[in-house]
Protein backbone atom coordinates (compact mmCIF):
# COMPACT_ATOMS: atom_id res chain seq x y z
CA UNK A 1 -21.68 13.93 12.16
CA UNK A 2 -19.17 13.36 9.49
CA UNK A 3 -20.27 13.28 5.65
CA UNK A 4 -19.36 9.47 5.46
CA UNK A 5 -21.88 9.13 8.50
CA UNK A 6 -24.70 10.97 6.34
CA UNK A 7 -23.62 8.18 3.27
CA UNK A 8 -24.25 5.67 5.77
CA UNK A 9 -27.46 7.07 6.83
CA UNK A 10 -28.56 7.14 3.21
CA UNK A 11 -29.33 11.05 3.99
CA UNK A 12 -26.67 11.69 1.11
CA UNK A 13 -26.64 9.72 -2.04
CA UNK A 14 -23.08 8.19 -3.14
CA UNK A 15 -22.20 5.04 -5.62
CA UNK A 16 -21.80 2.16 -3.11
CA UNK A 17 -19.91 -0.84 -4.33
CA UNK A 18 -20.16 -2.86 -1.16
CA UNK A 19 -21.31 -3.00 2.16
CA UNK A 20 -21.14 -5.10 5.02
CA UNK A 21 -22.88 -4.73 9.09
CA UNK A 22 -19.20 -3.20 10.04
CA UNK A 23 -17.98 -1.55 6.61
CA UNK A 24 -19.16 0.16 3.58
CA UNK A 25 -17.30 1.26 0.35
CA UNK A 26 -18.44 3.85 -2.40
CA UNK A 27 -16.81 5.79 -5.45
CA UNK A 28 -15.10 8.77 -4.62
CA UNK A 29 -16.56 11.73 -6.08
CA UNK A 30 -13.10 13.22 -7.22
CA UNK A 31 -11.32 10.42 -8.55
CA UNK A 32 -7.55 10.71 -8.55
CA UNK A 33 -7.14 7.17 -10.57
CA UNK A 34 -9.53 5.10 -13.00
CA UNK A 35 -10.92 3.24 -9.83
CA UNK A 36 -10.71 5.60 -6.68
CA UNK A 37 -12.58 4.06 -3.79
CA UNK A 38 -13.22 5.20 -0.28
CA UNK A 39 -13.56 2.34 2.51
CA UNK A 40 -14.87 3.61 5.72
CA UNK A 41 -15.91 2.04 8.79
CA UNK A 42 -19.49 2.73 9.71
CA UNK A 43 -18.63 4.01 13.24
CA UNK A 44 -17.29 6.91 13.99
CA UNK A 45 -15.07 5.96 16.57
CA UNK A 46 -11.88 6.97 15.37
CA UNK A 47 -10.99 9.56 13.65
CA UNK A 48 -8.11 8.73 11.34
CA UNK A 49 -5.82 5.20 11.07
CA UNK A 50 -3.71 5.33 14.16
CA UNK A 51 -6.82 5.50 16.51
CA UNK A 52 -8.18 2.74 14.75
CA UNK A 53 -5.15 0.25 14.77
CA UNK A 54 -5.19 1.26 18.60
CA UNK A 55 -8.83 0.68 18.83
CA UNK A 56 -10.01 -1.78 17.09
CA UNK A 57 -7.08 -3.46 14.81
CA UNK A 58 -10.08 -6.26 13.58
CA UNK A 59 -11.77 -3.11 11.93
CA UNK A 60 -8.45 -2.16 10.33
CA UNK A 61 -7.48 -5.68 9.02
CA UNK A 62 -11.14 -6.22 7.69
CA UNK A 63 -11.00 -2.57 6.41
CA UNK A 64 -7.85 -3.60 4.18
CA UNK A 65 -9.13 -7.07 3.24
CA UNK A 66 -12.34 -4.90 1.71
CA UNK A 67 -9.81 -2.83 -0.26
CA UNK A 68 -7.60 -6.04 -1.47
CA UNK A 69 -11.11 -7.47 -2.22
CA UNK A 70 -12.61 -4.28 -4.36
CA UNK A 71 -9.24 -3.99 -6.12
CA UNK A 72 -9.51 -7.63 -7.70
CA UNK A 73 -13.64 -7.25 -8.36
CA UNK A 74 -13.06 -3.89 -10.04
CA UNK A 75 -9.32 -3.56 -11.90
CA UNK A 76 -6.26 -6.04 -12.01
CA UNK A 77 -5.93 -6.49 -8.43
CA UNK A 78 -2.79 -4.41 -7.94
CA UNK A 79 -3.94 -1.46 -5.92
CA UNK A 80 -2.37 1.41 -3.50
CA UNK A 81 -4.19 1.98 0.08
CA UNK A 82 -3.81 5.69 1.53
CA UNK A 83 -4.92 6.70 4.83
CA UNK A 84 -4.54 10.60 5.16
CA UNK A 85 -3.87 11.42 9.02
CA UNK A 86 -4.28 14.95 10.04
CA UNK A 87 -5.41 17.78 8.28
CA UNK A 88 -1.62 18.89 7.09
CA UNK A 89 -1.71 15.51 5.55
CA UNK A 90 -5.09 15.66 3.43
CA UNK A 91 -7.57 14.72 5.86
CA UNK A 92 -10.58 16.83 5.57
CA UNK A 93 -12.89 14.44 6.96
CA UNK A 94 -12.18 13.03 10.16
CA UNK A 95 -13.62 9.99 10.07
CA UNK A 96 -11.67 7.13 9.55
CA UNK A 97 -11.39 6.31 5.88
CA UNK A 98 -9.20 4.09 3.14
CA UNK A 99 -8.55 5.36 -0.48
CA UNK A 100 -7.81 2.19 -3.11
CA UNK A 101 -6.74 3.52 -6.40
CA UNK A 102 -6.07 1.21 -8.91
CA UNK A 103 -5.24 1.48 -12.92
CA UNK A 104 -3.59 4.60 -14.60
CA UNK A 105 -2.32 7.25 -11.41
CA UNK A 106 -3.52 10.74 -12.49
CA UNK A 107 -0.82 13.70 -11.33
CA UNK A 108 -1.80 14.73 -7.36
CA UNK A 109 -2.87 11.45 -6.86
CA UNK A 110 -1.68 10.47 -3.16
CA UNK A 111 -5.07 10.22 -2.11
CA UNK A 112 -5.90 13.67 -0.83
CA UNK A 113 -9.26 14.63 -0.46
């Protein structure tokens, strides 16, 4: 079981900012921008972006609607969306999962966890 699956369980607290029966979004607790957001899919399924858009590319498309959505509801809309893939690439947590920054980019801030 992945952390995210333990957020989704409500077994570890984090700042949700939306959720939906497929999706659910929280804060990131080591922001790398003035809104850092992490939008996972509540299945674990897949374990980084390419499974998904081979499994399931509905999940993926809703996945960056949720970002495009967060983006407007919590800075000026203009956003970046980073999906780490592999652990020499920053993934640490291999569950499927999209960073939105928005606002001011702080240095190292590609998205890495």
């Amino acid at each position: 079981m992945s952390i995210f699956s333990s957020i989704i369980a409500r077994e570890i607290p984090a700042d949700i900012v939306f959720e939906s029966e497929r999706i659910i979004a929280f804060r990131d607790i080591a922001p790398r921008a003035p809104l850092h957001l992490l939008v996972v899919p509540k299945t674990e399924a897949y374990a980084n972006v390419v499974e998904l858009a081979a499994g399931d590319p509905a999940l993926l498309a809703e996945m960056v609607a949720v970002g495009r959505e967060l983006a407007a509801e919590h800075a000026d809309g203009d956003f970046r969306l980073i999906f780490n893939t592999g652990a020499n690439a920053g993934q640490s947590v291999f569950h499927v999962h999209a960073h939105v920054l928005a606002g001011g980019l702080s240095e190292g801030s590609l998205g890495q966890e």
